[in-house]
Structure formats: C-alpha cells, structure tokens
N, C-alpha and C. Protein backbone atom coordinates (compact mmCIF):
# COMPACT_ATOMS: atom_id res chain seq x y z
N UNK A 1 0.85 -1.16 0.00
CA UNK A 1 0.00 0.00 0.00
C UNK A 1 0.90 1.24 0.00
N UNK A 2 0.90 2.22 -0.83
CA UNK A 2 1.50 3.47 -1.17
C UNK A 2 0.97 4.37 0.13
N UNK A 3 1.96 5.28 0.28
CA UNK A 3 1.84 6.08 1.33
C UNK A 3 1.24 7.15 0.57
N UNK A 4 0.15 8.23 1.02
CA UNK A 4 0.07 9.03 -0.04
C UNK A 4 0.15 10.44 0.86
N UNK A 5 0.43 11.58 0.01
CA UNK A 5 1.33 12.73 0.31
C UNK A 5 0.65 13.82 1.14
N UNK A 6 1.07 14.82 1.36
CA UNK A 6 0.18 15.70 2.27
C UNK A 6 -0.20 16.51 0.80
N UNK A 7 -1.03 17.45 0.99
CA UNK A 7 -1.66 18.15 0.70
C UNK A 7 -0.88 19.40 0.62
N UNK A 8 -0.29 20.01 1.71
CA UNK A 8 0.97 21.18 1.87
C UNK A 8 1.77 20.54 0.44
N UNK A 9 2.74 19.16 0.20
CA UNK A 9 3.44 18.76 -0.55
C UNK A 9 3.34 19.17 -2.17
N UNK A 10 2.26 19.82 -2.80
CA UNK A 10 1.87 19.86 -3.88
C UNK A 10 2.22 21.39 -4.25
N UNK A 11 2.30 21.80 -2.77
CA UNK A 11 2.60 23.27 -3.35
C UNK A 11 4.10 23.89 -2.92
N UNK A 12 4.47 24.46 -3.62
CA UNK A 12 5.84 25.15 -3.50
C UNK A 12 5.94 26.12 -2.17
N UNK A 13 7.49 25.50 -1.48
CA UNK A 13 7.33 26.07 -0.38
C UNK A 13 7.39 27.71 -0.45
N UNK A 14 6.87 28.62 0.34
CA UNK A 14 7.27 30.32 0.19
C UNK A 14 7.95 30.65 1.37
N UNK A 15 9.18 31.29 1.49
CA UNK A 15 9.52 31.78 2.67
C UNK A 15 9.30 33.09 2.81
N UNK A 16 8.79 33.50 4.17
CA UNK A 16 8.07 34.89 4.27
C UNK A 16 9.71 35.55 4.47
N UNK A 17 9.19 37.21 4.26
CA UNK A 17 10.49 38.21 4.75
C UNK A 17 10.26 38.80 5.77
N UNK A 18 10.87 39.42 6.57
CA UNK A 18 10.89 39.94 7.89
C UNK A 18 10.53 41.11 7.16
N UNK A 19 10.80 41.77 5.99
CA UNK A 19 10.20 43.33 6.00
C UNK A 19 11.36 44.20 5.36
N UNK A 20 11.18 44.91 5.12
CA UNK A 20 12.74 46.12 4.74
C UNK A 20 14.26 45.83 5.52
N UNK A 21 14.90 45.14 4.99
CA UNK A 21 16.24 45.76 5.95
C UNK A 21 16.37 44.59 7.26
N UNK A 22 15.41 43.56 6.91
CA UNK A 22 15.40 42.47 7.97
C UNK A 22 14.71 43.25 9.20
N UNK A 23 14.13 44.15 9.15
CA UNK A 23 13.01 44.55 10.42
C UNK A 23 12.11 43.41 10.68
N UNK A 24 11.80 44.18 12.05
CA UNK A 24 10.46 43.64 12.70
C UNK A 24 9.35 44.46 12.19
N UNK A 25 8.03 44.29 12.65
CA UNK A 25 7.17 44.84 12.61
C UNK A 25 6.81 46.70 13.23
N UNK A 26 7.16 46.00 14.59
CA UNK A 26 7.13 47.15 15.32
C UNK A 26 8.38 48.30 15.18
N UNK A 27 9.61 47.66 14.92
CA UNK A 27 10.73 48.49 14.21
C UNK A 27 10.30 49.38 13.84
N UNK A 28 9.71 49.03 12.38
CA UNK A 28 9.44 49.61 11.20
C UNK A 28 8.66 51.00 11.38
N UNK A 29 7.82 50.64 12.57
CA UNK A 29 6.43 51.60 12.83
C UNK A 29 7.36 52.65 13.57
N UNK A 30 8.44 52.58 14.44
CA UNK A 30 9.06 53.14 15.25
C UNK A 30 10.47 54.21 14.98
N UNK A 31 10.45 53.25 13.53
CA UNK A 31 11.58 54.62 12.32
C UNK A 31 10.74 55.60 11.81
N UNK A 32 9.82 55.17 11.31
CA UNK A 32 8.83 55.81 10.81
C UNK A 32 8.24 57.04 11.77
N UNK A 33 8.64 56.87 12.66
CA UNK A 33 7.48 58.34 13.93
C UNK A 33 6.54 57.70 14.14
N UNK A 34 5.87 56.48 13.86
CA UNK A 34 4.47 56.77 14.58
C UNK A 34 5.09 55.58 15.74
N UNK A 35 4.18 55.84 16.68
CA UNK A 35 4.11 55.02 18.00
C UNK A 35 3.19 54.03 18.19
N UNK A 36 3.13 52.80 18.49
CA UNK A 36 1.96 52.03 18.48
C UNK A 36 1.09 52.75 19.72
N UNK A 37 0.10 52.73 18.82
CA UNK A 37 -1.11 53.17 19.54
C UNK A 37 -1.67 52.19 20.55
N UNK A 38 -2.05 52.44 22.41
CA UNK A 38 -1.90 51.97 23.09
C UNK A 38 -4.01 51.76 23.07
N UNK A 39 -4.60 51.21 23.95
CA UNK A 39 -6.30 51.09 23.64
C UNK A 39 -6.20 52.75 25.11
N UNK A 40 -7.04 53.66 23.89
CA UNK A 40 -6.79 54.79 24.15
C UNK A 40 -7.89 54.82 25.60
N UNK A 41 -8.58 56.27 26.29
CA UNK A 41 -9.09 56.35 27.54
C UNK A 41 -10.47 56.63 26.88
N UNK A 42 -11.08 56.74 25.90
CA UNK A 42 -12.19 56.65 25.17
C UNK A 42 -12.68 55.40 24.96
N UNK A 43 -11.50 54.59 24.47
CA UNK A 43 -11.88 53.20 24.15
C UNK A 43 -12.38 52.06 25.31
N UNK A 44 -11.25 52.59 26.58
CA UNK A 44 -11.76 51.92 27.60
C UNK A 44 -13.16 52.36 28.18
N UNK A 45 -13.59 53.95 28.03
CA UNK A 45 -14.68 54.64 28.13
C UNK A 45 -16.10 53.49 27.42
N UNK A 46 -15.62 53.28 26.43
CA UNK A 46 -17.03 52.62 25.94
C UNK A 46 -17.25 51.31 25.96
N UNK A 47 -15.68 50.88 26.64
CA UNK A 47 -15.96 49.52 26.95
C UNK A 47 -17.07 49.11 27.84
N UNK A 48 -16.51 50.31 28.62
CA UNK A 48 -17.14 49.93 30.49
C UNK A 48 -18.49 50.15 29.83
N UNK A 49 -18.89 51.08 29.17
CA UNK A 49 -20.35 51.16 28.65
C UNK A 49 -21.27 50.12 28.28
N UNK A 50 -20.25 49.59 27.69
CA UNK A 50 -20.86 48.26 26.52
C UNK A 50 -21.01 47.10 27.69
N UNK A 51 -20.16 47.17 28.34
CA UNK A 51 -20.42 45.90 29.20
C UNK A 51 -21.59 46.13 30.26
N UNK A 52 -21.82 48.01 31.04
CA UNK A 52 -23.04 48.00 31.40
C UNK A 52 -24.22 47.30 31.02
N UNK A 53 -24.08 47.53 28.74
CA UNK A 53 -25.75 47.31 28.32
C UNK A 53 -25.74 45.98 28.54
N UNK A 54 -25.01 44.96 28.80
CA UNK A 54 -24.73 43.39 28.28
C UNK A 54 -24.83 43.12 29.90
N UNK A 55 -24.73 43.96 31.14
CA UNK A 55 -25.58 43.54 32.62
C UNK A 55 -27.07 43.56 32.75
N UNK A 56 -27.53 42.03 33.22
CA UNK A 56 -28.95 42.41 32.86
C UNK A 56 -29.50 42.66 34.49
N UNK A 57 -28.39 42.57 35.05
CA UNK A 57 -28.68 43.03 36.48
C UNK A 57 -29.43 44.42 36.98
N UNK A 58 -29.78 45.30 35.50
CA UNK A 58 -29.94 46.49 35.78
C UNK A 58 -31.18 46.94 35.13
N UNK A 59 -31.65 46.14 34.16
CA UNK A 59 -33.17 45.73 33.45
C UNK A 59 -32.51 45.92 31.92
N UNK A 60 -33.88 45.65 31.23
CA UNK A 60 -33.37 46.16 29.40
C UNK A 60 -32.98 47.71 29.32
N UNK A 61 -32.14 47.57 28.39
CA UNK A 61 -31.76 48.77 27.38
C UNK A 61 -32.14 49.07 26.51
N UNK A 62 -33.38 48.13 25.52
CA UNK A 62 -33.55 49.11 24.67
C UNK A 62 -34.97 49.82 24.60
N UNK A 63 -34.68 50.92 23.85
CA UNK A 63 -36.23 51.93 23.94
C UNK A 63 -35.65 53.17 24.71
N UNK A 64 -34.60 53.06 25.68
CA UNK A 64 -33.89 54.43 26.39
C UNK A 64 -32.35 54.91 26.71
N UNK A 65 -32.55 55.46 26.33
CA UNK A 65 -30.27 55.78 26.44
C UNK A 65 -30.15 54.97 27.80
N UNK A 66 -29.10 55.19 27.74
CA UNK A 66 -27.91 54.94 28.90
C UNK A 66 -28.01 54.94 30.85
N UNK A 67 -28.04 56.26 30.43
CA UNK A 67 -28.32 57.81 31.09
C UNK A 67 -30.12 57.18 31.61
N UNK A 68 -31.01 56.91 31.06
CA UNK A 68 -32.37 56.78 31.57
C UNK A 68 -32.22 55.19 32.17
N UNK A 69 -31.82 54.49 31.84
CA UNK A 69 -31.37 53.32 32.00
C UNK A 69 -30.65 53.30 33.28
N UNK A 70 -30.14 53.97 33.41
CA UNK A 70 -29.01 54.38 34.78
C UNK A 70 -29.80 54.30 35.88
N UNK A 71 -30.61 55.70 35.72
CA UNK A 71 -31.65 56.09 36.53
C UNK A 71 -32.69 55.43 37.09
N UNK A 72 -32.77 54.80 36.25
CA UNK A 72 -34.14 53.45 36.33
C UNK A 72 -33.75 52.69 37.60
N UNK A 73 -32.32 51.83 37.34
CA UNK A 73 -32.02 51.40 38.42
C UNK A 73 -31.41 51.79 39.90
N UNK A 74 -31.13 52.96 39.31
CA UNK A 74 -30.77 53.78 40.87
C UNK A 74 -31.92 53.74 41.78
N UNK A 75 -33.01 54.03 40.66
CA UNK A 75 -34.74 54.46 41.55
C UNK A 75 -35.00 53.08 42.26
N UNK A 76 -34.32 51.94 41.55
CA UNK A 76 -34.67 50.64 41.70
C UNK A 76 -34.07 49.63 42.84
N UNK A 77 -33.17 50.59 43.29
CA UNK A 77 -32.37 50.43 44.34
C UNK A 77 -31.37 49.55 44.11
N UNK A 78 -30.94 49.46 42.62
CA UNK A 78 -29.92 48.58 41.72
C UNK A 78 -28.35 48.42 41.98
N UNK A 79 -28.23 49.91 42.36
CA UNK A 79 -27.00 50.42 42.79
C UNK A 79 -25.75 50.05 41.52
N UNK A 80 -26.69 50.87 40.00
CA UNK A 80 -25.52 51.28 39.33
C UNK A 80 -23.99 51.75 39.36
N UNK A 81 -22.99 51.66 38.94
CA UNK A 81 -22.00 52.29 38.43
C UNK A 81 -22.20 53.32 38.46
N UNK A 82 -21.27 53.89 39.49
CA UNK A 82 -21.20 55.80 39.25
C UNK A 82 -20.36 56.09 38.34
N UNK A 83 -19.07 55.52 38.09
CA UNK A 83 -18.75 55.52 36.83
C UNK A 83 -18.75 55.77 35.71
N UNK A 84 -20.07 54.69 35.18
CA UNK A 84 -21.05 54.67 34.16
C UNK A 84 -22.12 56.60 34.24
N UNK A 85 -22.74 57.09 35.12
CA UNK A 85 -22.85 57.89 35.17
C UNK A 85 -22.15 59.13 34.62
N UNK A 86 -20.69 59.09 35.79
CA UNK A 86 -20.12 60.21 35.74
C UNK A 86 -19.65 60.32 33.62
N UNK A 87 -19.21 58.40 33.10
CA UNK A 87 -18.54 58.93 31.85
C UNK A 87 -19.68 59.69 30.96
N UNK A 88 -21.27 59.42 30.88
CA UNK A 88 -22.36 59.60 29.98
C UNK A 88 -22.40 61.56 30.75
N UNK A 89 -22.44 61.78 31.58
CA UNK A 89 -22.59 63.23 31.70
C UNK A 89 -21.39 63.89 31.49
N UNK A 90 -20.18 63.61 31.26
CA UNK A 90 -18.50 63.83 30.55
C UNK A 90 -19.04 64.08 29.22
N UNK A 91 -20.15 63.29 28.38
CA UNK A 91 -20.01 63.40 26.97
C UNK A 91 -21.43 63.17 26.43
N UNK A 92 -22.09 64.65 27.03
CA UNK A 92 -23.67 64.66 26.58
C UNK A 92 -24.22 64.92 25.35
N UNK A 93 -23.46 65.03 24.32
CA UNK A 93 -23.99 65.23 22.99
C UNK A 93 -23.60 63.89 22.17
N UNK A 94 -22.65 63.08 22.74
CA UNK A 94 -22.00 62.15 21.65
C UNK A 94 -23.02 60.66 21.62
N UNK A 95 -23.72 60.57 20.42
CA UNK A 95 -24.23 59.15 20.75
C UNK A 95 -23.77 57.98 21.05
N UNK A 96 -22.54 57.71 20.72
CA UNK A 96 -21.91 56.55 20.77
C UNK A 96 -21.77 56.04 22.39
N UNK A 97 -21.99 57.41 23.38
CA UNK A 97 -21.83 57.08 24.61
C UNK A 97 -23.20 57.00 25.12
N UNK A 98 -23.87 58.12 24.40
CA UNK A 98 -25.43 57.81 25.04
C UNK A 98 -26.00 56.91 24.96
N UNK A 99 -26.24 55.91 23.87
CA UNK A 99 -26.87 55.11 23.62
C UNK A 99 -26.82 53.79 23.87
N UNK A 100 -27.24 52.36 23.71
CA UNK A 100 -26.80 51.65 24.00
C UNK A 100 -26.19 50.45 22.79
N UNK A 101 -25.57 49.27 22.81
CA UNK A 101 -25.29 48.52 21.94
C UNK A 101 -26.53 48.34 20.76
N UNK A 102 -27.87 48.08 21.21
CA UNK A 102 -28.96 48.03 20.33
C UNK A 102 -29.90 49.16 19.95
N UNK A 103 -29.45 49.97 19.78
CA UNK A 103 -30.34 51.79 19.57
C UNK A 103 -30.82 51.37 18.28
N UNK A 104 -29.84 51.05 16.90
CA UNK A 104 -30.40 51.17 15.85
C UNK A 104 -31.22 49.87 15.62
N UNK A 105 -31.50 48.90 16.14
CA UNK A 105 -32.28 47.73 15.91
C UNK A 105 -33.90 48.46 16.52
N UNK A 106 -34.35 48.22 15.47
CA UNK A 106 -36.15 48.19 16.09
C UNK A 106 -36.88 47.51 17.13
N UNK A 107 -37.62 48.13 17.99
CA UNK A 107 -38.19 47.47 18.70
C UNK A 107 -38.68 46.19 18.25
C-alpha cells in the first residue's frame, strides 16, 4: 500500500520576509514616527459602557439611552455604576456614549 502525500506537498514552499532591511514589525512603525497606539481612555470609556448594556442586572436597554437606564435602576435600588454615570454626563452630545449597543435595531 503506497503512502500518499500531504496536501501542503503539492505546493511550492514560500519563505516569508521579515520586511525592509530584515526589520520587525514594530521596528518599522518606530523609524517611521508613529508610536503604536496603546487602547486609548475613550476606548476603555465605551468599553465599560458596553459591558453596562450586556448587565442584565440592571433591566433592558432598549427603547432608552444609557443615562435613563441608569436612573431606572438607581430608583430601583440597583445600585448602578457611578462611573457609568459620571462617563455619559463627561459626553452629553455624543451618541456613541449615550446610547446603548442596540439603539439602531427596532423594537
């Protein structure tokens, strides 16, 4: 009985390059001026958000921002995130903070 071959075997091997000049990745970004960008204080901002709407410890989210949502359970004796509070009144015009993960889905 014949042994039969891999599948990889049929195709020609490729060896990758490290990049310009035998760099790394991050090198490269670091001759260049830019700096790797670290997960900025916005980003962690909407994390904490996102993970509020995804607690169901606090009732549904959708049909009311954030911010009303908050409130609901404070009244509820829920004992929200002040946190969550303080970041949504930091940034009262921006939807991305007001709202929640499901705003644009229809009731």
């Amino acid at each position: 009985m014949s042994r039969k071959g891999r599948i990889t075997d049929s195709y020609p091997a490729v060896k990758r390059r490290e990049g310009p000049a035998g760099h790394g990745k991050g090198e490269l970004a670091h001759e260049l001026g830019e700096e790797p960008q670290p997960a900025g204080e916005e980003d962690a901002a909407l994390e904490l958000l996102r993970q509020f709407d995804l607690a169901w410890q606090y009732g549904p989210c959708t049909g009311i921002t954030r911010l009303q949502r908050w409130h609901r359970a404070e009244q509820m004796g829920l004992q929200p995130p002040p946190e969550v509070r303080r970041l949504l009144k930091a940034h009262p015009g921006d939807p991305r903070f007001q709202y929640s993960l499901w705003h644009l889905y229809p009731l």
